[in-house]
N, C-alpha and C. Protein backbone atom coordinates (compact mmCIF):
# COMPACT_ATOMS: atom_id res chain seq x y z
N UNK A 1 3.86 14.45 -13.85
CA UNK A 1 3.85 13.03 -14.08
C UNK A 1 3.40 12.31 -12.81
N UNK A 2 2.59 11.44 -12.97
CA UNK A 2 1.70 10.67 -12.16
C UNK A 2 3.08 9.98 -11.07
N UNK A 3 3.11 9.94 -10.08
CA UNK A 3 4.05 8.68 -9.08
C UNK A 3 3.16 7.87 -8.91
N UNK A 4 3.00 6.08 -9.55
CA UNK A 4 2.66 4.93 -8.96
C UNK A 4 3.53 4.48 -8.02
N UNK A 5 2.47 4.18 -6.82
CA UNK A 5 3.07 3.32 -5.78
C UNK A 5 2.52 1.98 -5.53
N UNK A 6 3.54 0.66 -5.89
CA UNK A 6 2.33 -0.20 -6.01
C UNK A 6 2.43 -0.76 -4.16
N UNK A 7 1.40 -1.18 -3.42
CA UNK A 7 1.80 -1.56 -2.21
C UNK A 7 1.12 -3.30 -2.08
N UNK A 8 2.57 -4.03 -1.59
CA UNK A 8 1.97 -5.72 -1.49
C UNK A 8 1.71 -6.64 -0.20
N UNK A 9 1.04 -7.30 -0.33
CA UNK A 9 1.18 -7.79 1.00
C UNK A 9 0.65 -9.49 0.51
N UNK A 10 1.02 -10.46 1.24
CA UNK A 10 0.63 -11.95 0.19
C UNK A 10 -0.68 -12.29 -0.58
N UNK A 11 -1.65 -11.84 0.24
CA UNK A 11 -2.99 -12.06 0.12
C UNK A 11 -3.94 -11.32 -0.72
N UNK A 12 -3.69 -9.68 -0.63
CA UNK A 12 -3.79 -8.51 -0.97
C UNK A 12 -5.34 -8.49 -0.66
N UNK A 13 -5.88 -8.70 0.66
CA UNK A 13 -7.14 -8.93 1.14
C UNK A 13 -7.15 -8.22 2.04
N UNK A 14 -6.04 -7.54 2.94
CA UNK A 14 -6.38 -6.52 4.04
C UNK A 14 -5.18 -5.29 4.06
N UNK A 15 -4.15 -5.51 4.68
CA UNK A 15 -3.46 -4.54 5.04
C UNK A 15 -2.91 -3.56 3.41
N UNK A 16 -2.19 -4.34 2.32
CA UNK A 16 -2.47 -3.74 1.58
C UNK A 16 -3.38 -2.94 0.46
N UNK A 17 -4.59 -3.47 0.84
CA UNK A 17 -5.58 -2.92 0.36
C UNK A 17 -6.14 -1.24 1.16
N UNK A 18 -5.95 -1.98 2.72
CA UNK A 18 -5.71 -0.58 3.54
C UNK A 18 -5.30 0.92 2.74
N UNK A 19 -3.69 0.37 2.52
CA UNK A 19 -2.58 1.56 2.46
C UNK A 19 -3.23 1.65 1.22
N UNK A 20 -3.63 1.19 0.15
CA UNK A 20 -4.33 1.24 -1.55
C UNK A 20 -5.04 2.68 -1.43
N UNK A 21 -6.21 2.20 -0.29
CA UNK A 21 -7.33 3.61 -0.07
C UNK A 21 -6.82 4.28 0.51
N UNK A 22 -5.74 4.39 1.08
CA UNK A 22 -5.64 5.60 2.29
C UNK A 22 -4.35 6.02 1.33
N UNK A 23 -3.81 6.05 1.01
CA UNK A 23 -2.85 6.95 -0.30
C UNK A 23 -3.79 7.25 -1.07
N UNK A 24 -4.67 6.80 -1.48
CA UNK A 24 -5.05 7.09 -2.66
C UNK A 24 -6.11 8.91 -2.35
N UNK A 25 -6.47 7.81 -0.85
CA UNK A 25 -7.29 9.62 -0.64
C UNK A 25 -6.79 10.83 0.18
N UNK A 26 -5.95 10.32 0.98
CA UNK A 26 -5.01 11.16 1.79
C UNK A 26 -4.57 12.08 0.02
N UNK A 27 -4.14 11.29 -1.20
CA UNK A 27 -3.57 12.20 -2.34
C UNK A 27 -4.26 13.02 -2.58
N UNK A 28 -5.66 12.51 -3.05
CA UNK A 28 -6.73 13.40 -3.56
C UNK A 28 -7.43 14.62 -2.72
N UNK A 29 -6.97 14.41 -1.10
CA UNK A 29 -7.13 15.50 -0.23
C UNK A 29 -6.37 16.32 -0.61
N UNK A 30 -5.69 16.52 -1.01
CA UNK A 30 -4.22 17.72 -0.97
C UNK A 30 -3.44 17.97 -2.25
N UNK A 31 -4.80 17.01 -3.45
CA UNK A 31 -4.13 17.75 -4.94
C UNK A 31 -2.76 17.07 -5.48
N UNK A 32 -2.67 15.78 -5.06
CA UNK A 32 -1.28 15.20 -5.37
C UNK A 32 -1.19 14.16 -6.55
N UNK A 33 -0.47 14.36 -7.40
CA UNK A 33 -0.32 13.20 -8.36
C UNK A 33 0.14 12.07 -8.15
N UNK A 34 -0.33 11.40 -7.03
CA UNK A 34 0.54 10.16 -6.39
C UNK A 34 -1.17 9.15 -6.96
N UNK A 35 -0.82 8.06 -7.19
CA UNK A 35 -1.70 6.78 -7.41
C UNK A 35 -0.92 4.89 -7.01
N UNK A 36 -2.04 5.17 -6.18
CA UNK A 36 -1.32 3.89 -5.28
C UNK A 36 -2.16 2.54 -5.96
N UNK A 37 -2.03 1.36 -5.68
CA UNK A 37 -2.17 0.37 -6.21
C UNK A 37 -2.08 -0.89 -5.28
N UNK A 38 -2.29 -2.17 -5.49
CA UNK A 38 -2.33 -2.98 -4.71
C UNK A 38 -1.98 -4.20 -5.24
N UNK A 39 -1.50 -5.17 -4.67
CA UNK A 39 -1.31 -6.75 -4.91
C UNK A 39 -1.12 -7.32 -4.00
N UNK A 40 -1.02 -8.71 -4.46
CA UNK A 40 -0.27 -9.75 -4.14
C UNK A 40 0.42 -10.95 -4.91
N UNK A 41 1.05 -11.62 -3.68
CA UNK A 41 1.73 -12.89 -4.46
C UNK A 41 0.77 -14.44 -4.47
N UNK A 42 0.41 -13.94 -4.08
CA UNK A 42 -0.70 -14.88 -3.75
C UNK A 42 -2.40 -14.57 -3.43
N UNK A 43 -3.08 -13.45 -4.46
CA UNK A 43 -4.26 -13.35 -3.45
C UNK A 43 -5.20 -14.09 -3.67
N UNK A 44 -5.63 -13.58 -2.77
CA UNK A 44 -7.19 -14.78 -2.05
C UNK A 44 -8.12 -14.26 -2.67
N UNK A 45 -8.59 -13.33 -3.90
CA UNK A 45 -9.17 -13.32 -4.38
C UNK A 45 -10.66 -12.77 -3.73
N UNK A 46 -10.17 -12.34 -2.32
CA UNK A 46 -11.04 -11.71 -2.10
C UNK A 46 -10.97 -10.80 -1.02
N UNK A 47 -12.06 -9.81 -0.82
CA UNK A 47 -10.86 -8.81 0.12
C UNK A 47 -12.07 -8.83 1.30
N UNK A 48 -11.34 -8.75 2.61
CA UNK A 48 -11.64 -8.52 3.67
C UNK A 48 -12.32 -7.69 4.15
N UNK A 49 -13.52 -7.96 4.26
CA UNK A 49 -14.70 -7.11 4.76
C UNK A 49 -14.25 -5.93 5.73
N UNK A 50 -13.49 -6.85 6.98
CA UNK A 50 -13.49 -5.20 7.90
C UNK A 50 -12.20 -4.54 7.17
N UNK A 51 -11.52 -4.91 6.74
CA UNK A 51 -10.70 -3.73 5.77
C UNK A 51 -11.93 -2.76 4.61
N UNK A 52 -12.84 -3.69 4.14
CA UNK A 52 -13.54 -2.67 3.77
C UNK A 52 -14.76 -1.53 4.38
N UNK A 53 -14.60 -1.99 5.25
CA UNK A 53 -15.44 -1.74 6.66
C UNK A 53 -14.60 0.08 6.68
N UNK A 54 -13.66 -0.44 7.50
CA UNK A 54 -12.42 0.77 7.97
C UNK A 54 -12.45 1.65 7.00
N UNK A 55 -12.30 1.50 5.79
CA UNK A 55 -11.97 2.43 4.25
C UNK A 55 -13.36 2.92 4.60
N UNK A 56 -14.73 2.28 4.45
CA UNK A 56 -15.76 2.92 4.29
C UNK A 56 -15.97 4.06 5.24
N UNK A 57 -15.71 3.64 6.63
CA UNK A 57 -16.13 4.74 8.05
C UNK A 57 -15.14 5.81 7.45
N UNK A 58 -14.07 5.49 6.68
CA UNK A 58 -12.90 6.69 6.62
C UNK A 58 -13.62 7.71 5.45
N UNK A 59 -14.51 7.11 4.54
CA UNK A 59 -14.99 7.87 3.78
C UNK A 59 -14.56 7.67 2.37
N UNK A 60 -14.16 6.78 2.29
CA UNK A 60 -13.31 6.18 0.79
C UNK A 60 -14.22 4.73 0.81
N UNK A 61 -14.46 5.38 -1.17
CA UNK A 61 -15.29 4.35 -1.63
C UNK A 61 -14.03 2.98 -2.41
N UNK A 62 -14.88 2.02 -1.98
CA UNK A 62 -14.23 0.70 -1.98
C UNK A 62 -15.09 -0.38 -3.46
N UNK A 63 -15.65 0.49 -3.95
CA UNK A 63 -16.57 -0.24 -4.94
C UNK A 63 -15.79 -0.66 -5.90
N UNK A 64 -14.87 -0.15 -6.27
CA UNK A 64 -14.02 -0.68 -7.60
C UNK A 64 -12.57 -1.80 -6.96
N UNK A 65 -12.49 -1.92 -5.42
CA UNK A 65 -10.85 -2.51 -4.99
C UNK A 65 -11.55 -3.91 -5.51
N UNK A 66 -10.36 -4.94 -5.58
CA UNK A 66 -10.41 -6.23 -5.81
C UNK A 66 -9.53 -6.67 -5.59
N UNK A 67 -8.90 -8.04 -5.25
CA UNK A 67 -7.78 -9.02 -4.66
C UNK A 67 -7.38 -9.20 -6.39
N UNK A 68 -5.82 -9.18 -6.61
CA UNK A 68 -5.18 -9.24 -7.75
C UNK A 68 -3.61 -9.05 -7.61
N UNK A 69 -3.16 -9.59 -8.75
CA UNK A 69 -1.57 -10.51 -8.78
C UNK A 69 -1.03 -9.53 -8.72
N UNK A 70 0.15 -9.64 -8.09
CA UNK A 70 1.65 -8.82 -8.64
C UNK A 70 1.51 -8.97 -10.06
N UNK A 71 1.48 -10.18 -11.15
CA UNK A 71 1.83 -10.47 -11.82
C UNK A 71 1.21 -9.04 -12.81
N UNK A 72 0.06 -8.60 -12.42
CA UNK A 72 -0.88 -7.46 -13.28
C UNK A 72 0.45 -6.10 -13.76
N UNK A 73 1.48 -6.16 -12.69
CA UNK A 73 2.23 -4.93 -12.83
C UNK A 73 3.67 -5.04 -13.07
N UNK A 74 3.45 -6.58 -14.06
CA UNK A 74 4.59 -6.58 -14.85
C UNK A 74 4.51 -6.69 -16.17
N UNK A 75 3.69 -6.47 -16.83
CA UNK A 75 3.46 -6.36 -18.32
C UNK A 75 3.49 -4.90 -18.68
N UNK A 76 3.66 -4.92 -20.10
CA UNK A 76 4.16 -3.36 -20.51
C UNK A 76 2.92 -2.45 -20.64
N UNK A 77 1.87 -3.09 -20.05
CA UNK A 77 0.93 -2.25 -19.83
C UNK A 77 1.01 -1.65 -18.78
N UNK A 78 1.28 -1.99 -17.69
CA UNK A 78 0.97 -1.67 -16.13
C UNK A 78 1.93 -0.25 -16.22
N UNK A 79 1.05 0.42 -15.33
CA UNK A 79 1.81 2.14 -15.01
C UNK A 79 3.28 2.03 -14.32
N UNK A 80 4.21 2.65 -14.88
CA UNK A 80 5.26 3.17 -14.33
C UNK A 80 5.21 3.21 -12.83
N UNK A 81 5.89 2.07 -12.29
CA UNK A 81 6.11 1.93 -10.89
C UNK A 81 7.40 3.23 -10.51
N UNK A 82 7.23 3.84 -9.58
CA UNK A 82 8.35 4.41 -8.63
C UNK A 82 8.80 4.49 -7.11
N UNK A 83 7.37 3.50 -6.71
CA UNK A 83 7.74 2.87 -5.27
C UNK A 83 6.76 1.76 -5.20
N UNK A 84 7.72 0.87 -4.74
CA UNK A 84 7.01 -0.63 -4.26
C UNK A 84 6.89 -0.76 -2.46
N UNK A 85 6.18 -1.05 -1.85
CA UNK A 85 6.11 -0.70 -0.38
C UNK A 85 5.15 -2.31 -0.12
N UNK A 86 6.38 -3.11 0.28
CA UNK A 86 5.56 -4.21 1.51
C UNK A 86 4.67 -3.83 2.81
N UNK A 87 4.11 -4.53 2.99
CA UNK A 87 3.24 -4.21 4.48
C UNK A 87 3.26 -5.43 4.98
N UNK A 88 3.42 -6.81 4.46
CA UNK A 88 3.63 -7.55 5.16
C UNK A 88 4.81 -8.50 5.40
N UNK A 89 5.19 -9.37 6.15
CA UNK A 89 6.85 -9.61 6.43
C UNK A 89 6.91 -10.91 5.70
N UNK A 90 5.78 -11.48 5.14
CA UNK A 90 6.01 -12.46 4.64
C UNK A 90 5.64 -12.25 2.86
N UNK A 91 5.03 -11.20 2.30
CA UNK A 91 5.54 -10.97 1.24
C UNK A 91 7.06 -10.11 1.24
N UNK A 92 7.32 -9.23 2.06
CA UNK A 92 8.53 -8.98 2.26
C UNK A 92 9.96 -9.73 2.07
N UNK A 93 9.98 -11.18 2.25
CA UNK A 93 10.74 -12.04 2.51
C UNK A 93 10.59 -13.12 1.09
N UNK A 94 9.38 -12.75 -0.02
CA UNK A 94 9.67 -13.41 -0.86
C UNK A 94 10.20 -12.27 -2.04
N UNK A 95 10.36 -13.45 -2.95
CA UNK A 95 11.23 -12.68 -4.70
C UNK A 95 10.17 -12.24 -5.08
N UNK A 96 10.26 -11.02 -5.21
CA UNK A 96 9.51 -10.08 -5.90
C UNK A 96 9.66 -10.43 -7.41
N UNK A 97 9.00 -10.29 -8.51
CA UNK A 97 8.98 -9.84 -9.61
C UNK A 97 9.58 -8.82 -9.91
N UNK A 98 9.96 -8.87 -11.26
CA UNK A 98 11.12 -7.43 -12.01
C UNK A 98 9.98 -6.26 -12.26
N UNK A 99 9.79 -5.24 -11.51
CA UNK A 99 8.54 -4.56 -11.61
C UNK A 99 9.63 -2.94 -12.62
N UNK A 100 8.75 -2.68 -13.30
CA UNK A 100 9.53 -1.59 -14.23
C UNK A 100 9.14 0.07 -13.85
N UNK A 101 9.84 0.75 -13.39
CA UNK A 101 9.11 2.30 -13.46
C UNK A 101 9.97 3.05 -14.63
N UNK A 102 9.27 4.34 -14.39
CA UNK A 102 9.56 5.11 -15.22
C UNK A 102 11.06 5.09 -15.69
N UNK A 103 11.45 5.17 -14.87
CA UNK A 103 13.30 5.25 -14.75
C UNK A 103 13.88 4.49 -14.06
N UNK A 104 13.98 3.23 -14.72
CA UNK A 104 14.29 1.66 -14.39
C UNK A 104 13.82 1.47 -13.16
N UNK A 105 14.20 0.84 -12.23
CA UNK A 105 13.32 -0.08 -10.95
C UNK A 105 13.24 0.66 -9.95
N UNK A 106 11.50 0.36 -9.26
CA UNK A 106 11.35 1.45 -8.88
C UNK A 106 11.69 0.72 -7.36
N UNK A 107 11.75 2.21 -5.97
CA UNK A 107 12.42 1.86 -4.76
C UNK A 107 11.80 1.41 -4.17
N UNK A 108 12.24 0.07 -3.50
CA UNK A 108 11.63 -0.51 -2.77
C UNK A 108 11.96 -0.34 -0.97
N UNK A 109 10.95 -0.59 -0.34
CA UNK A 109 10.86 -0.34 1.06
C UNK A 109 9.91 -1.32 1.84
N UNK A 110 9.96 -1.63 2.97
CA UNK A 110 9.30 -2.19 3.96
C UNK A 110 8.71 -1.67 5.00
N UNK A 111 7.18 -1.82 4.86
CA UNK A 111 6.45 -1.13 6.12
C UNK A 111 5.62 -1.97 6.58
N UNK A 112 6.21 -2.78 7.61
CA UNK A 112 5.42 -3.71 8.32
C UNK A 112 4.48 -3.69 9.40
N UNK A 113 3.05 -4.33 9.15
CA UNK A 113 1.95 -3.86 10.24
C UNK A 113 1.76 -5.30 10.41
N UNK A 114 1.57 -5.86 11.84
CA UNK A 114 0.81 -6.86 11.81
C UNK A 114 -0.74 -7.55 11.60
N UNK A 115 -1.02 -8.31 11.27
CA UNK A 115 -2.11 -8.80 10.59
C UNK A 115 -2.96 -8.28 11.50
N UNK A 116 -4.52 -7.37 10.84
CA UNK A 116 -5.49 -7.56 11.81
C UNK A 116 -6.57 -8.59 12.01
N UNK A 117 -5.91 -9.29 10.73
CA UNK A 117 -7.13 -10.57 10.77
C UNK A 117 -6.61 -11.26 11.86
N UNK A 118 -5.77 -11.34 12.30
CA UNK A 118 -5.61 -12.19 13.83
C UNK A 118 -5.82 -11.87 15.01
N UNK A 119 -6.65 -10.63 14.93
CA UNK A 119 -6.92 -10.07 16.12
C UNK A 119 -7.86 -10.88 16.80
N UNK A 120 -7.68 -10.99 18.36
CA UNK A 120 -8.89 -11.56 19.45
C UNK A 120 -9.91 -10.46 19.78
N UNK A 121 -10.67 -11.22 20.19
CA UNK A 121 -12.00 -10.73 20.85
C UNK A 121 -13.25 -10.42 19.53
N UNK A 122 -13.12 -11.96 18.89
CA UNK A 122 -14.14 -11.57 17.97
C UNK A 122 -14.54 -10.57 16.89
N UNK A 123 -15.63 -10.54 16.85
CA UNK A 123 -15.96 -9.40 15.08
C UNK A 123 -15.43 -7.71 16.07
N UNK A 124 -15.61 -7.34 17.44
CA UNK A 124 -15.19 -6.10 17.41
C UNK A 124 -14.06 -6.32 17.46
N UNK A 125 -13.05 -6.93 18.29
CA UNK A 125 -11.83 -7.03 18.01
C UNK A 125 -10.94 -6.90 16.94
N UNK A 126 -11.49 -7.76 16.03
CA UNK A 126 -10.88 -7.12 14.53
C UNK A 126 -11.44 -5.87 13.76
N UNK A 127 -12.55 -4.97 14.27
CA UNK A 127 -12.96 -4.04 14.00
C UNK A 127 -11.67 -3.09 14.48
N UNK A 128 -11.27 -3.16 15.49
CA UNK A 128 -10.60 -2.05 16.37
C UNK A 128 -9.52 -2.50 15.73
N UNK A 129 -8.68 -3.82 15.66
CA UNK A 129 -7.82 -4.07 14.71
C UNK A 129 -7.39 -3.53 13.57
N UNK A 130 -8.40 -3.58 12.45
CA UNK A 130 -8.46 -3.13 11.12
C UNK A 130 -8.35 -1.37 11.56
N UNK A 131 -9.42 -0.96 11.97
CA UNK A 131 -9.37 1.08 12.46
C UNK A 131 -7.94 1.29 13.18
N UNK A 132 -7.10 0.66 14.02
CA UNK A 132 -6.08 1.26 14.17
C UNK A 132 -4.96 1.11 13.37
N UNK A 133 -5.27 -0.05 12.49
CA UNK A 133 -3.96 -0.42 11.23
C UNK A 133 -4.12 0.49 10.30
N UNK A 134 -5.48 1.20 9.88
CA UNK A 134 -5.74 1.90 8.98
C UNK A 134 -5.18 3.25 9.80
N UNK A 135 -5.25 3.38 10.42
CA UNK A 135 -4.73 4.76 11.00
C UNK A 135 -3.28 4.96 11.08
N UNK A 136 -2.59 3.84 11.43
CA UNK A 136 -0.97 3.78 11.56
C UNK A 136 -0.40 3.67 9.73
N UNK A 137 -1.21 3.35 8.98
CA UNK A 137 -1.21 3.30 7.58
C UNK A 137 -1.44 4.64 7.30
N UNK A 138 -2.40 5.33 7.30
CA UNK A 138 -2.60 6.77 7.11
C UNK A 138 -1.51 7.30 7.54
N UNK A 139 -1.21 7.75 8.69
CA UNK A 139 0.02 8.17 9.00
C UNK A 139 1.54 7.87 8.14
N UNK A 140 1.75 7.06 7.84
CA UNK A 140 2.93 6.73 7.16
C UNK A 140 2.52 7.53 6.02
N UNK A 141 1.27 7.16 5.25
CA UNK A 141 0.91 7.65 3.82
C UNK A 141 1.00 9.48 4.15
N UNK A 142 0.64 10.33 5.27
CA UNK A 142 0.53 11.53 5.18
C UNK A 142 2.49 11.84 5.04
N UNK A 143 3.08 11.26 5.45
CA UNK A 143 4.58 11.40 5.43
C UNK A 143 5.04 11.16 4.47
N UNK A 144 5.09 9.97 3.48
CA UNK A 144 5.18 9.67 2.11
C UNK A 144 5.01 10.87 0.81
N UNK A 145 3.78 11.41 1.37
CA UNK A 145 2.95 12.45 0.59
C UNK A 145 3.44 13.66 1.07
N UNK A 146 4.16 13.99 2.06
CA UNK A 146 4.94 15.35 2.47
C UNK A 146 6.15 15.43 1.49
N UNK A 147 6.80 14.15 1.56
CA UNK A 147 8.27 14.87 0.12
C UNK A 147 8.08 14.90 -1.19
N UNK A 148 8.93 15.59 -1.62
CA UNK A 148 8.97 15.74 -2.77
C UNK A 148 9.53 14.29 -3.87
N UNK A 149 8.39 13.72 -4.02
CA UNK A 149 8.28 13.46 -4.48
C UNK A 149 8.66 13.04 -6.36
N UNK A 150 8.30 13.98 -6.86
CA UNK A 150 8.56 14.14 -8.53
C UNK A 150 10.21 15.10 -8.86
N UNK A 151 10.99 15.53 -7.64
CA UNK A 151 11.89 15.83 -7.34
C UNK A 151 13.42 14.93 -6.78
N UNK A 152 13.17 14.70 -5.76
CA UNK A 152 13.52 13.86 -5.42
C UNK A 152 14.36 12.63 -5.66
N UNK A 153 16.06 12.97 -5.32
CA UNK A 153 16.65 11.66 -6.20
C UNK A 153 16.64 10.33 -5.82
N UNK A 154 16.75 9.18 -6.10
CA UNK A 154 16.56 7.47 -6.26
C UNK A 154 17.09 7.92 -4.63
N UNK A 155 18.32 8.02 -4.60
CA UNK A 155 18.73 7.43 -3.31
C UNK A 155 18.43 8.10 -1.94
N UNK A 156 17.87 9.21 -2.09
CA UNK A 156 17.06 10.14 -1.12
C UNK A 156 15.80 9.51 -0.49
N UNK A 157 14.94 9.12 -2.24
CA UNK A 157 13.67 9.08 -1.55
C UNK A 157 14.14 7.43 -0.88
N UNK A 158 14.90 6.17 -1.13
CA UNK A 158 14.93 5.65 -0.58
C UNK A 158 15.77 5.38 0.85
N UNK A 159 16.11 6.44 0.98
CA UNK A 159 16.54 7.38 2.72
C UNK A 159 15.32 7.55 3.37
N UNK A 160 14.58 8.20 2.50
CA UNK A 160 13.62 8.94 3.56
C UNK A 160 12.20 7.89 3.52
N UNK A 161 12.00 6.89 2.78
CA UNK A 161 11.09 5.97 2.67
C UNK A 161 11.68 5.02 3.85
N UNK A 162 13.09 4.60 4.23
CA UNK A 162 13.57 4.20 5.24
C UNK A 162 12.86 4.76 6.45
N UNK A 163 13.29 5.69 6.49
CA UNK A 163 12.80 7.19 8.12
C UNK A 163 11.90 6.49 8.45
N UNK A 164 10.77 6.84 7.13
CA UNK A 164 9.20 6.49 7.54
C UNK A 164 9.11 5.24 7.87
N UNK A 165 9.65 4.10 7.96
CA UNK A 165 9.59 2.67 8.13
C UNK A 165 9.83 2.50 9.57
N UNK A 166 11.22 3.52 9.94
CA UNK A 166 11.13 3.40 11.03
C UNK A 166 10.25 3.96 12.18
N UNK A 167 9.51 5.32 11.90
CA UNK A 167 8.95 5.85 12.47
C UNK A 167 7.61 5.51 12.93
């Protein structure tokens, strides 16, 4: 059985779009039934070039991502959530929506990166910005993708989804 992870951030124009591609291919490297996903509470409807920039140099195609609601992954269509993962502190800090997984609500966690759209020193600046957020994102996602996953009870994986937050 598939694990959706949906990951949010307000805008859903950079950082969570990040962690979107880099779960999604870090999974498909190593044969995993994990499918990650993206939103926001607010997006801008459009996504951030050097986030798509970063995904591209990483080798993950970006042709199908798009800026889109939380709201998409609360109807009884949307896939069985089993982890919800903030990235940013200010969707973090708002009311989430009643999001449904397989086996009632799925665990939520906080993994906060700061914005690279605020990076100085111009278009490279946020180049180097975006490539090291995507990398500190990868990393979390290769750890995520080490447990067990489809095993794994409610209050474990949200132990060990903690760890990784802190780490």
């Amino acid at each position: 059985m598939t694990t959706h992870v949906l990951i949010l951030c307000t805008h859903n124009s950079a950082r969570s779009v990040l962690s979107e591609g880099m779960l999604n291919h870090l999974a498909a490297q190593q044969g995993l039934d994990v499918k990650a996903h993206s939103a926001g509470s607010a997006p801008s409807g459009r996504l951030n070039p050097f986030a798509l920039e970063a995904l591209n140099h990483a080798g993950i195609d970006t042709a199908a991502y798009r800026s889109k609601s939380w709201d998409e992954f609360t109807t009884p269509e949307a896939p069985p959530l089993s982890i919800v993962i903030t990235v940013c502190d200010s969707a973090a800090s708002e009311a989430c929506p009643v999001f449904f997984g397989g086996h009632g609500q799925p665990v939520k966690v906080h993994w906060g990166y700061p914005d690279p759209s605020n990076a100085e020193g111009g278009d490279e600046g946020k180049r180097r910005a975006f490539e090291l957020t995507r990398q500190a994102i990868g990393y979390k996602m290769l750890q995520l993708l080490a447990l067990p996953l489809s095993t794994l009870p409610r209050d474990e994986l949200q132990a060990a989804l903690e760890r990784i937050a802190r780490s």
